[in-house]
C-alpha atoms as a PDB file:
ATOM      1  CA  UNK A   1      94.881 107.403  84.613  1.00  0.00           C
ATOM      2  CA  UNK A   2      91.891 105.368  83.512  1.00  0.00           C
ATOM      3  CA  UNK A   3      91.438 103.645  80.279  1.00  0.00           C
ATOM      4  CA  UNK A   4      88.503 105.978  78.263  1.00  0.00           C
ATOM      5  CA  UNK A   5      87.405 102.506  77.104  1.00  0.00           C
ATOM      6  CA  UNK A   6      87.127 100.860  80.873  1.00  0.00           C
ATOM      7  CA  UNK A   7      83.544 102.098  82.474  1.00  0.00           C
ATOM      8  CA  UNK A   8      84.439  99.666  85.327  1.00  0.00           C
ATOM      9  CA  UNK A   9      87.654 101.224  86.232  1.00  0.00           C
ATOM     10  CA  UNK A  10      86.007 104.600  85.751  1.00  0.00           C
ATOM     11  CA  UNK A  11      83.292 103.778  88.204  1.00  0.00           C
ATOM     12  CA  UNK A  12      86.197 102.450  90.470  1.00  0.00           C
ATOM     13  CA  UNK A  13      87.822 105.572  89.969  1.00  0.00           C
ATOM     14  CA  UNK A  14      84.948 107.944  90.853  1.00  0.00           C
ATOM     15  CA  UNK A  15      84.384 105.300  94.253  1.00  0.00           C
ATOM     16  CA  UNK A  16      81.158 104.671  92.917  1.00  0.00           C
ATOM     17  CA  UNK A  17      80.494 101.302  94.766  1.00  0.00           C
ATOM     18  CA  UNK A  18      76.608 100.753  92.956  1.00  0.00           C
ATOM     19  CA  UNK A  19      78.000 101.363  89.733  1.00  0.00           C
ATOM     20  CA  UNK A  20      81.197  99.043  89.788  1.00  0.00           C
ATOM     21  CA  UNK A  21      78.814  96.280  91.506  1.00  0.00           C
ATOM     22  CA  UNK A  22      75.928  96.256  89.015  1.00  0.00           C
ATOM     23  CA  UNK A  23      79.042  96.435  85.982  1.00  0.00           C
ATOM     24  CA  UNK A  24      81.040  93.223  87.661  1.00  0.00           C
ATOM     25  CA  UNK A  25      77.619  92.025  87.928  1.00  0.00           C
ATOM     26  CA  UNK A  26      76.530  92.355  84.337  1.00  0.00           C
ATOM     27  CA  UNK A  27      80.194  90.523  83.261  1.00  0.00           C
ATOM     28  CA  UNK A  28      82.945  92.943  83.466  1.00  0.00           C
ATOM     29  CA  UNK A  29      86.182  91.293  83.940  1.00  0.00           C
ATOM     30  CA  UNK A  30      87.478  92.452  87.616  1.00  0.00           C
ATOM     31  CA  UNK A  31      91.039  92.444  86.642  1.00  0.00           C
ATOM     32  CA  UNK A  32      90.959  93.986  83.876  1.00  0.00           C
ATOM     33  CA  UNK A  33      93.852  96.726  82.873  1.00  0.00           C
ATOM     34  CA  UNK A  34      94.149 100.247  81.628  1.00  0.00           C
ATOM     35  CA  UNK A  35      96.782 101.234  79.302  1.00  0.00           C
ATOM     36  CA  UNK A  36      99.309 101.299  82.341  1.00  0.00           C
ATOM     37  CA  UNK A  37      98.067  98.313  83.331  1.00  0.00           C
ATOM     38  CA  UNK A  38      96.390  99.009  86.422  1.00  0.00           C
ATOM     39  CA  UNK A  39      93.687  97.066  87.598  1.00  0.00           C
ATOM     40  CA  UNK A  40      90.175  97.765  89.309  1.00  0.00           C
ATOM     41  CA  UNK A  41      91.725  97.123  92.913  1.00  0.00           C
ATOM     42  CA  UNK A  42      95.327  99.443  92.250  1.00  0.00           C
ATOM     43  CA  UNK A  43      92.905 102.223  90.907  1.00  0.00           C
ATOM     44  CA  UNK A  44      91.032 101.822  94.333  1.00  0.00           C
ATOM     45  CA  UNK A  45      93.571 102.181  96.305  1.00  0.00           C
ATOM     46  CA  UNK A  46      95.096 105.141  94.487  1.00  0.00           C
ATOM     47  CA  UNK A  47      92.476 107.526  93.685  1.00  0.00           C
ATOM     48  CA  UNK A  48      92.032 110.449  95.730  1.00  0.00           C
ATOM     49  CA  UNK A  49      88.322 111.353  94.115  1.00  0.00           C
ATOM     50  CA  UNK A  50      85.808 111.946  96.288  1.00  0.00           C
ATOM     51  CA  UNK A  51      82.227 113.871  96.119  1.00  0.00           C
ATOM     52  CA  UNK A  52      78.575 113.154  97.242  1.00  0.00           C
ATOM     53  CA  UNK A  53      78.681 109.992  95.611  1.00  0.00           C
ATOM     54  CA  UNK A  54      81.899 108.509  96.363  1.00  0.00           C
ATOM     55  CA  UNK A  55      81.627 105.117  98.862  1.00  0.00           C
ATOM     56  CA  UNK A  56      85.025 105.193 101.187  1.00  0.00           C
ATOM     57  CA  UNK A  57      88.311 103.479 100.123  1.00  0.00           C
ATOM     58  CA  UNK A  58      88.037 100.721 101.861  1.00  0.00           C
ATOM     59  CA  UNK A  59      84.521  99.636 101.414  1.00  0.00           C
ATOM     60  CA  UNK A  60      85.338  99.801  97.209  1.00  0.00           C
ATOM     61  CA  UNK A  61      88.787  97.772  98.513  1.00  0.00           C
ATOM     62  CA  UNK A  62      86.795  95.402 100.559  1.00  0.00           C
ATOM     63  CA  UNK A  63      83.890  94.765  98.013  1.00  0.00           C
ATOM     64  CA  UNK A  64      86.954  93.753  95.173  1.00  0.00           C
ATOM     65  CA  UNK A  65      88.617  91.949  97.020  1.00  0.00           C
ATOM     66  CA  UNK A  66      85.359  89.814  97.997  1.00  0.00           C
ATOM     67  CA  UNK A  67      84.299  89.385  94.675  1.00  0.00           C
ATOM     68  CA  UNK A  68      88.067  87.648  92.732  1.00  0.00           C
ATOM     69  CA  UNK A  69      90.031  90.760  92.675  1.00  0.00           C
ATOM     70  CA  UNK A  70      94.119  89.503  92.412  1.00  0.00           C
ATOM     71  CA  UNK A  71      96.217  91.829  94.913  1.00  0.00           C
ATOM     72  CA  UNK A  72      99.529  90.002  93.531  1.00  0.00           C
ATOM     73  CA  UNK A  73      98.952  91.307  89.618  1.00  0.00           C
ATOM     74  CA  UNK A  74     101.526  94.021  88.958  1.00  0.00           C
ATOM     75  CA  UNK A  75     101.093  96.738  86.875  1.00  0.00           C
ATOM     76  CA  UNK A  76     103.198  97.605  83.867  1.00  0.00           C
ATOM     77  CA  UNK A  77     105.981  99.048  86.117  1.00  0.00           C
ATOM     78  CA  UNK A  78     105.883  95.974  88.479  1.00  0.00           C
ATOM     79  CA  UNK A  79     103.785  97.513  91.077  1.00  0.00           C
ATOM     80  CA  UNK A  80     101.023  95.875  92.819  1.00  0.00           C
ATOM     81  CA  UNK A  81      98.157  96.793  94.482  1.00  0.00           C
ATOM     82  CA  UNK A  82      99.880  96.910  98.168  1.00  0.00           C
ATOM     83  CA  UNK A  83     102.797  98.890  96.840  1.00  0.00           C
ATOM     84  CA  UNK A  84     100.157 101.345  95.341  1.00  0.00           C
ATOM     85  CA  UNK A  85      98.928 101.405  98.817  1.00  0.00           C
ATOM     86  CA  UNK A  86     102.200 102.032 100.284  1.00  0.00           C
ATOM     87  CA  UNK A  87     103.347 104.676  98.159  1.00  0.00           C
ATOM     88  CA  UNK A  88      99.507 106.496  98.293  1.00  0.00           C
ATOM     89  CA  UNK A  89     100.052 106.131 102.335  1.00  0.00           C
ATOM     90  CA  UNK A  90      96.053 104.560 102.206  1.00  0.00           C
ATOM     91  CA  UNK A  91      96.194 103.611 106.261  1.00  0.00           C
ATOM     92  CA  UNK A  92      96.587 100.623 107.838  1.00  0.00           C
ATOM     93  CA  UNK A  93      92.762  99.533 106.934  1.00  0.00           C
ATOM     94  CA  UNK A  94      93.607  99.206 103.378  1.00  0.00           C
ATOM     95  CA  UNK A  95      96.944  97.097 104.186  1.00  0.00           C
ATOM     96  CA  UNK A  96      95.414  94.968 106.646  1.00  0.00           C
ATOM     97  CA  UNK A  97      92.220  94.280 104.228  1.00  0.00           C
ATOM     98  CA  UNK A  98      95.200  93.371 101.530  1.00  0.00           C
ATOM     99  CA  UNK A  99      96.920  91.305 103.377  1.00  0.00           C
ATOM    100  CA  UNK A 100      93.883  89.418 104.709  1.00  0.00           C
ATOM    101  CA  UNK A 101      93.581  88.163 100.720  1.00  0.00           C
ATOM    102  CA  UNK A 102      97.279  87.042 100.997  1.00  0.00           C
ATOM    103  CA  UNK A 103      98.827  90.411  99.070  1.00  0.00           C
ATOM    104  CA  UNK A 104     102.730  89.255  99.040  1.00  0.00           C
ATOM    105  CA  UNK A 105     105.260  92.232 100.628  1.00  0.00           C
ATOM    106  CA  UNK A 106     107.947  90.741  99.413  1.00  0.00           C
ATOM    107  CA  UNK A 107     107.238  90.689  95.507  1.00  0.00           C
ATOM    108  CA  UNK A 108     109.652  93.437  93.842  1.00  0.00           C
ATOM    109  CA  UNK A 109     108.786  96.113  90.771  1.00  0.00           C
ATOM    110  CA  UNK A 110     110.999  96.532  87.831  1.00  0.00           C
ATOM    111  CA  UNK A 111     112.900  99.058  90.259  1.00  0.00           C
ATOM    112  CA  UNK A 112     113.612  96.308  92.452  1.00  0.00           C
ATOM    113  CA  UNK A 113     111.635  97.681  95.189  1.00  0.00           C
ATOM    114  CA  UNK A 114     108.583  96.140  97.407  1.00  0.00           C
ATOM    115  CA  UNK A 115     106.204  96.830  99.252  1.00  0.00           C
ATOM    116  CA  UNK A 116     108.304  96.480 102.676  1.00  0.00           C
ATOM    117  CA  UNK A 117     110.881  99.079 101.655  1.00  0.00           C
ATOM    118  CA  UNK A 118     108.002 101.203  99.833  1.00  0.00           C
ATOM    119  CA  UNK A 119     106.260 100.905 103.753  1.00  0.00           C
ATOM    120  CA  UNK A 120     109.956 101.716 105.450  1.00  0.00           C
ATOM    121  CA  UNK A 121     110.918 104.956 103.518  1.00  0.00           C
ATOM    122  CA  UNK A 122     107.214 106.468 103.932  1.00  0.00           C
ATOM    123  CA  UNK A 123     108.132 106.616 107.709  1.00  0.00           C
ATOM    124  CA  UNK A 124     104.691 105.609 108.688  1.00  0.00           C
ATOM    125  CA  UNK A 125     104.571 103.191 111.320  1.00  0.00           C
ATOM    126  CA  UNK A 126     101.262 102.006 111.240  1.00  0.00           C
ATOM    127  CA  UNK A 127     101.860 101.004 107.754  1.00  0.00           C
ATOM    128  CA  UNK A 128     104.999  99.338 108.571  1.00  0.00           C
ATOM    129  CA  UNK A 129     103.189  97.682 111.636  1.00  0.00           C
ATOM    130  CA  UNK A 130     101.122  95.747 109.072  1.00  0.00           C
ATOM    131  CA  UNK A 131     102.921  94.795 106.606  1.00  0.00           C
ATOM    132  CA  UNK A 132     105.837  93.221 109.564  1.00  0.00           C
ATOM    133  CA  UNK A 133     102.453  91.377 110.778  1.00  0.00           C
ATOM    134  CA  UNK A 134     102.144  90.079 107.760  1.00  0.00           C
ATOM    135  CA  UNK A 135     105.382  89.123 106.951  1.00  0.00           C
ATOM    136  CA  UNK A 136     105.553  87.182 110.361  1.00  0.00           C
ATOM    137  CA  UNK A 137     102.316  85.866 109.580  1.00  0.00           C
ATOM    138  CA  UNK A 138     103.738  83.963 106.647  1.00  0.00           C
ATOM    139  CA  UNK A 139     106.801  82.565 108.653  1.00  0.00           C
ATOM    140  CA  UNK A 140     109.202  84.958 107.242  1.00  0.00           C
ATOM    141  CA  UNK A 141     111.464  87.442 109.681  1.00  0.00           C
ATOM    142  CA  UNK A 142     112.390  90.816 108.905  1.00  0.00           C
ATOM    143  CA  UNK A 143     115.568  92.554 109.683  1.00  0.00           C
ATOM    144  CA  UNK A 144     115.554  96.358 108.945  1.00  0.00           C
ATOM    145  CA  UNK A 145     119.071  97.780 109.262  1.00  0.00           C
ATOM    146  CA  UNK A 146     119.350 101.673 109.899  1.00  0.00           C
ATOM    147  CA  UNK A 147     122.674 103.393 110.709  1.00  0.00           C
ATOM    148  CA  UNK A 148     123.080 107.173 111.954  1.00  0.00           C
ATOM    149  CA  UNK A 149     125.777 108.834 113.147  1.00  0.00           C
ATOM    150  CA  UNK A 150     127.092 109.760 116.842  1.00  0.00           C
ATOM    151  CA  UNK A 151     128.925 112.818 118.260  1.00  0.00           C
ATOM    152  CA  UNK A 152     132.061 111.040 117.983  1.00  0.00           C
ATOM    153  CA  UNK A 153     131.412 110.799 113.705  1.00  0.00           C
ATOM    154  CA  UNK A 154     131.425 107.103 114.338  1.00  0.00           C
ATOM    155  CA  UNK A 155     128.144 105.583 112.442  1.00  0.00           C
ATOM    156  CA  UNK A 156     125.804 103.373 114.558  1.00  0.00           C
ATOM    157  CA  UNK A 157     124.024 100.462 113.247  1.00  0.00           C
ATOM    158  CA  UNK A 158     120.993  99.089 114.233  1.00  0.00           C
ATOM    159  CA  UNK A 159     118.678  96.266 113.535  1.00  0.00           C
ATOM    160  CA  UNK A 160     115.086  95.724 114.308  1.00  0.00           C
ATOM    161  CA  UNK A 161     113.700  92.394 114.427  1.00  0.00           C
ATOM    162  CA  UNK A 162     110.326  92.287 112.983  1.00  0.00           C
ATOM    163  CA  UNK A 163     109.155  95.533 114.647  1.00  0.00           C
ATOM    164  CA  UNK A 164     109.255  99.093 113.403  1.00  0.00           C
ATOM    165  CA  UNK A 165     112.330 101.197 113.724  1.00  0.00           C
ATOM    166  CA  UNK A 166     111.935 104.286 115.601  1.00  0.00           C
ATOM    167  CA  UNK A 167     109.774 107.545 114.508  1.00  0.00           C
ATOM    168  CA  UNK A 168     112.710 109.304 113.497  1.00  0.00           C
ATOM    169  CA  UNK A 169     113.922 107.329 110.833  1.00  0.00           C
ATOM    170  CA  UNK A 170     112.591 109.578 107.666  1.00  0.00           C
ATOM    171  CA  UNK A 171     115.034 111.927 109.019  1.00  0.00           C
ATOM    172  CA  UNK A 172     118.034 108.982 108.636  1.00  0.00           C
ATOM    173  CA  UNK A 173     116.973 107.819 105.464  1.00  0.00           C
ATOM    174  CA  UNK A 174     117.170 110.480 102.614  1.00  0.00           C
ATOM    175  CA  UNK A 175     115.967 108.285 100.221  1.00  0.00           C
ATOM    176  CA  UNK A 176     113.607 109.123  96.852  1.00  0.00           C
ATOM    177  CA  UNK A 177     112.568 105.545  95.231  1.00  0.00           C
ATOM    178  CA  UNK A 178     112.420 107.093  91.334  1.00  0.00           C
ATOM    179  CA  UNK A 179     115.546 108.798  91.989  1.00  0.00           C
ATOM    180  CA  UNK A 180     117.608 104.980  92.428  1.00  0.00           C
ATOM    181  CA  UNK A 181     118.517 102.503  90.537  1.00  0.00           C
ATOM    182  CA  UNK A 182     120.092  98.927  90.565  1.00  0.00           C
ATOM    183  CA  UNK A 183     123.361 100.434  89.949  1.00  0.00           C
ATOM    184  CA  UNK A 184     123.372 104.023  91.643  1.00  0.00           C
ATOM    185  CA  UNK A 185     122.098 103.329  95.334  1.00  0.00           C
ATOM    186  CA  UNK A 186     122.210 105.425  98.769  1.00  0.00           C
ATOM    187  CA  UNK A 187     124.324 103.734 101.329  1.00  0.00           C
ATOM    188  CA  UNK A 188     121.085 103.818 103.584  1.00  0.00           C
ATOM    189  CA  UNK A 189     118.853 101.794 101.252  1.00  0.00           C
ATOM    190  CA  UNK A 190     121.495  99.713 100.238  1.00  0.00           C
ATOM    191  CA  UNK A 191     121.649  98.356 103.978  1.00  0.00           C
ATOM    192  CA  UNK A 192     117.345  98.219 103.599  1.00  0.00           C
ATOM    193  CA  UNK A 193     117.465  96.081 100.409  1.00  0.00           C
ATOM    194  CA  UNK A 194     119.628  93.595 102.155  1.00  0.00           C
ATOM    195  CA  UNK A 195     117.275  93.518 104.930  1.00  0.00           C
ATOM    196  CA  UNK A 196     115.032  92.513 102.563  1.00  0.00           C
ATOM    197  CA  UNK A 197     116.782  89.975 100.793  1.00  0.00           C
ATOM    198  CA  UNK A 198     116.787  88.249 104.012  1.00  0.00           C
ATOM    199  CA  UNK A 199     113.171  87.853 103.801  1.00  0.00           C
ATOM    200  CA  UNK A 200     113.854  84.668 101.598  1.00  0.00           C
ATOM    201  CA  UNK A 201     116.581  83.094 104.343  1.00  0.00           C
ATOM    202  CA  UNK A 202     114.651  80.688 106.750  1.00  0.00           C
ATOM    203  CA  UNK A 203     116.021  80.826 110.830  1.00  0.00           C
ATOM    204  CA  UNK A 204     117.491  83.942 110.583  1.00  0.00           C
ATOM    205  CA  UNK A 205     119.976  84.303 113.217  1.00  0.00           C
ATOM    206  CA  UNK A 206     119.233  87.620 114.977  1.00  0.00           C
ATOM    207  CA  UNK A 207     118.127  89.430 118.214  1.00  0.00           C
ATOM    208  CA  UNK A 208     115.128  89.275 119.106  1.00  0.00           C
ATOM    209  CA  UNK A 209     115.313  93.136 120.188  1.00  0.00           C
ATOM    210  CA  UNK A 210     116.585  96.253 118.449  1.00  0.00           C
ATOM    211  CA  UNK A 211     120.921  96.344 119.256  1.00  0.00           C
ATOM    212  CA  UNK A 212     123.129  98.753 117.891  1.00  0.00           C
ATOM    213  CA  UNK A 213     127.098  98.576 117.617  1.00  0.00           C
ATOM    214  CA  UNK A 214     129.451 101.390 116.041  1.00  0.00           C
ATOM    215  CA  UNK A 215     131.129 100.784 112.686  1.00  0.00           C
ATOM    216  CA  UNK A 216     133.493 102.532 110.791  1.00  0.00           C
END
């Protein structure tokens, strides 16, 4: 994962806070990519190396961020640092410290995908929590549409205004990211990435708590 050439994305990766602080310090460029174009802050918040040495995530996260590390520069498959987050289910901490340095939800990867739906279809709520926080924090509503079925094989759809559907929702949304594309798309995320195309529509007209009616 890390560039054999990068010593301060290898110290990143090994959570070596001393090491990455006295390398930024002596002039290494804080955004600087590996091959896949990852940078300092996405290899903090994806590596799962720890030993004796190792600082905790979010004290490397916290020190980048400090010191001019970008959360908005995607990665050679589109993906920022907060989508890293996402997908490596980091905790709230990490989101919340990402968000704090103004890490946008909303941009998309090359699959099309963000950070929100990355947060829905993990089915952690906590995540989702912060990343609707931040959404509302920046003016912008979010409408997540689920549907699931009824005994009488009726579907029921639901929206959520800028709170988390319910715990269950994994189980609704059999959904794999890297198995979709543009063109071949469950009927469940189809309904999520229209949610969150209304992230971009100002004064959404909606409820201002979860309703449900049948459609067939």
């Amino acid at each position: 994962l890390i560039h054999k050439g990068s010593s301060s994305l290898t110290a990143v990766y090994l959570s070596r806070l001393r090491l990455t602080r006295l390398l930024l310090e002596g002039g290494a460029y804080i955004n600087e990519s590996n091959e896949h174009g990852e940078t300092p802050l996405m290899v903090a918040c994806k590596t799962r190396h720890t030993d004796s040495q190792s600082v905790p995530k979010h004290k490397m996260v916290r020190y980048l961020l400090e010191n001019g590390a970008d959360p908005n520069i995607q990665d050679k498959t589109g993906k920022t640092a907060l989508m890293h987050a996402c997908l490596e289910q980091t905790g709230a901490e990490i989101l919340s410290l990402l968000s704090e340095q103004r890490a946008d939800p909303t941009l998309e990867d090359h699959s099309g995908l963000s950070a929100l739906v990355y947060a829905v279809n993990s089915g952690n709520r906590d995540i989702l929590s912060v990343l609707l926080d931040a959404c509302k924090a920046k003016g912008k509503e979010v409408i997540i549409i689920t549907t699931n079925k009824i005994p009488s094989g009726h579907q029921m759809t639901k929206q959520y205004l800028n709170v988390p559907p319910p715990p269950d929702l994994e189980e609704r949304l059999h959904f794999t990211p890297a198995s979709c594309t543009r063109h071949h798309m469950s009927s469940s995320y189809g309904l999520l990435h229209r949610a969150h195309r209304q992230l971009l529509l100002p004064n959404l007209a909606a409820p201002s708590l979860a309703s449900g009616s049948p459609s067939v």
